[in-house]
N, C-alpha and C. Protein backbone atom coordinates (compact mmCIF):
# COMPACT_ATOMS: atom_id res chain seq x y z
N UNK A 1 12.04 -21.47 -0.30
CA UNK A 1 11.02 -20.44 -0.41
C UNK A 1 11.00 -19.61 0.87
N UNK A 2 10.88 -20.34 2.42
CA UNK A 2 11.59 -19.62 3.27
C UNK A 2 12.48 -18.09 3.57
N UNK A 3 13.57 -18.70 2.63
CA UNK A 3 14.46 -18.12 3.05
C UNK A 3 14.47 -16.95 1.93
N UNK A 4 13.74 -17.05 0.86
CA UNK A 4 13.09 -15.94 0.16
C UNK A 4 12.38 -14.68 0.47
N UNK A 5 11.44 -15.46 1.40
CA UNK A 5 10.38 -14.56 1.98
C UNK A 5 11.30 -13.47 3.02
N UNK A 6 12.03 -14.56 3.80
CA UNK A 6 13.06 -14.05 4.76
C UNK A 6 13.95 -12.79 4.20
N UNK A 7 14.38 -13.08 3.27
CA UNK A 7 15.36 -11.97 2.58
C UNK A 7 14.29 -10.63 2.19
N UNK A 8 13.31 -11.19 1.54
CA UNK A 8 12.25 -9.97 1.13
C UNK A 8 11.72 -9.30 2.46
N UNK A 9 11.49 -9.89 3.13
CA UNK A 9 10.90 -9.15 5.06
C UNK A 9 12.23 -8.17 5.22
N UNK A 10 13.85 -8.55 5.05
CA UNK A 10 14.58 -8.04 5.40
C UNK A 10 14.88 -7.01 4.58
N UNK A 11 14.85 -7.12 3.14
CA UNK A 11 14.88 -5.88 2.40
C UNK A 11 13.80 -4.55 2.74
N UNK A 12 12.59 -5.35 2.95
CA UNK A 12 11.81 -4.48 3.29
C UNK A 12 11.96 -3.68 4.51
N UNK A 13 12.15 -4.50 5.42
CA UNK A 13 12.65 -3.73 6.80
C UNK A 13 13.52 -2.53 6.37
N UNK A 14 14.28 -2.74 5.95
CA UNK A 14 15.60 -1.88 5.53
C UNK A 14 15.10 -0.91 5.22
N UNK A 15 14.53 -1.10 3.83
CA UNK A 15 13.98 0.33 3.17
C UNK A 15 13.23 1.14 4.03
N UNK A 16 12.38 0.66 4.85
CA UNK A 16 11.68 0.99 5.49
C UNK A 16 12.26 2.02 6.80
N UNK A 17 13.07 1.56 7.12
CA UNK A 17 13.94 1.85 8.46
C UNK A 17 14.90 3.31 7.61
N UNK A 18 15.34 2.98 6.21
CA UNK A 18 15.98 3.72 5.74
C UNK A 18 15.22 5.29 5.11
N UNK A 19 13.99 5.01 4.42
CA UNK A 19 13.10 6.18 4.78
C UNK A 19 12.35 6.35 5.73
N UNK A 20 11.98 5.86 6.75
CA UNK A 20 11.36 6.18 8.09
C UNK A 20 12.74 7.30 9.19
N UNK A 21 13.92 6.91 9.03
CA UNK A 21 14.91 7.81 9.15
C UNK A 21 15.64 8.72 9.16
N UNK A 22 16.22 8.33 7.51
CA UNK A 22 16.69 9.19 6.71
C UNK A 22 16.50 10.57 6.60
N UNK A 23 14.77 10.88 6.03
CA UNK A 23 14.74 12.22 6.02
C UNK A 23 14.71 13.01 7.05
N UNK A 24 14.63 12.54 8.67
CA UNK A 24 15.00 13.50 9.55
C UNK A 24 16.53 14.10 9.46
N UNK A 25 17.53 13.27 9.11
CA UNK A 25 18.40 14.27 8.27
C UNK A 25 18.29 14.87 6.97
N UNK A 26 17.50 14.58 6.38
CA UNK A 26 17.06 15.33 5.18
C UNK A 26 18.10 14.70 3.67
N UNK A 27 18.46 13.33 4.47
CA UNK A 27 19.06 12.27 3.12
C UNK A 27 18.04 11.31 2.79
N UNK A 28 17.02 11.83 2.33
CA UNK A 28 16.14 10.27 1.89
C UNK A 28 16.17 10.09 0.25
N UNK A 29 16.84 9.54 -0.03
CA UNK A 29 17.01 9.28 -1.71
C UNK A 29 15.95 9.20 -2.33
N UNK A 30 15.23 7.61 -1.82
CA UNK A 30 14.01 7.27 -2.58
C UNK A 30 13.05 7.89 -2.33
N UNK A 31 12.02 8.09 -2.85
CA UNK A 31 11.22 8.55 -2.43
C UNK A 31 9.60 7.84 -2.50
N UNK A 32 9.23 7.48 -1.00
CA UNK A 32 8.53 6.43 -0.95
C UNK A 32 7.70 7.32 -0.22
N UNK A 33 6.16 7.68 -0.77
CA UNK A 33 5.14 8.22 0.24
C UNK A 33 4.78 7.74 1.07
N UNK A 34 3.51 8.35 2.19
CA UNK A 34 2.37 7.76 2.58
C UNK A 34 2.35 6.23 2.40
N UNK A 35 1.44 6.30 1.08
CA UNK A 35 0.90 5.50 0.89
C UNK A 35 1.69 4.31 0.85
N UNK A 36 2.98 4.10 0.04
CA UNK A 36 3.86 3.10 0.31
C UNK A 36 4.25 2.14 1.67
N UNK A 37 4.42 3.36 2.37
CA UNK A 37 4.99 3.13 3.68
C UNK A 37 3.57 2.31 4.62
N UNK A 38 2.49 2.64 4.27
CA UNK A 38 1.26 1.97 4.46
C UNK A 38 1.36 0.66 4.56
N UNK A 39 1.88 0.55 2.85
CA UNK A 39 1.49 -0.95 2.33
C UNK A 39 3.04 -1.87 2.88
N UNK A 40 3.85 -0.96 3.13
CA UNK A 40 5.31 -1.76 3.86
C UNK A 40 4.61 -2.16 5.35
N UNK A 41 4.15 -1.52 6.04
CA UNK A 41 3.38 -1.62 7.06
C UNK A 41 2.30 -2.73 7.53
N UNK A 42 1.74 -3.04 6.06
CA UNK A 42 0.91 -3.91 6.49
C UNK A 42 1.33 -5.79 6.12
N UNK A 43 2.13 -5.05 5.23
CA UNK A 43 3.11 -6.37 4.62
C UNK A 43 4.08 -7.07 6.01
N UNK A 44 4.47 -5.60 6.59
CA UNK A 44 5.18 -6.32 7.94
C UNK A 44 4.55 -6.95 8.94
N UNK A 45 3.41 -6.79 9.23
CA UNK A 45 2.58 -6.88 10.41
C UNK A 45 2.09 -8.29 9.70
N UNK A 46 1.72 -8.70 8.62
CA UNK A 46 1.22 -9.61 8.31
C UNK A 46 2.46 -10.80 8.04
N UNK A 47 3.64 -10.62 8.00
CA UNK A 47 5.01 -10.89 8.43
C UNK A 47 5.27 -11.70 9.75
N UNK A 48 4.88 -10.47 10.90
CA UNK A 48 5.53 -10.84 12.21
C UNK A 48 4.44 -11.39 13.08
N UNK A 49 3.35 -11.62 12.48
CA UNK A 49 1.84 -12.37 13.07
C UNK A 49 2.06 -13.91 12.77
């Protein structure tokens, strides 16, 4: 279960890193608002606590 959570923190990172990025070149595929990026945010912090 670990190593579940582990993989899901890391996917998330990713995406995260990948639209937090991306569109300053103006390649952001997905398209993840605000509000998403919120809830990636709080998912991480409640992660790395």
């Amino acid at each position: 279960m670990y190593k579940f959570g582990k993989c899901m923190a890391n996917l998330a990172i990713f995406l995260y890193l990948k639209c937090f990025y991306i569109p300053i070149i103006g390649l952001c595929l997905t398209d993840i608002d605000e509000a998403k990026l919120d809830v990636i945010r709080q998912k991480l912090g409640e992660i790395s606590h």
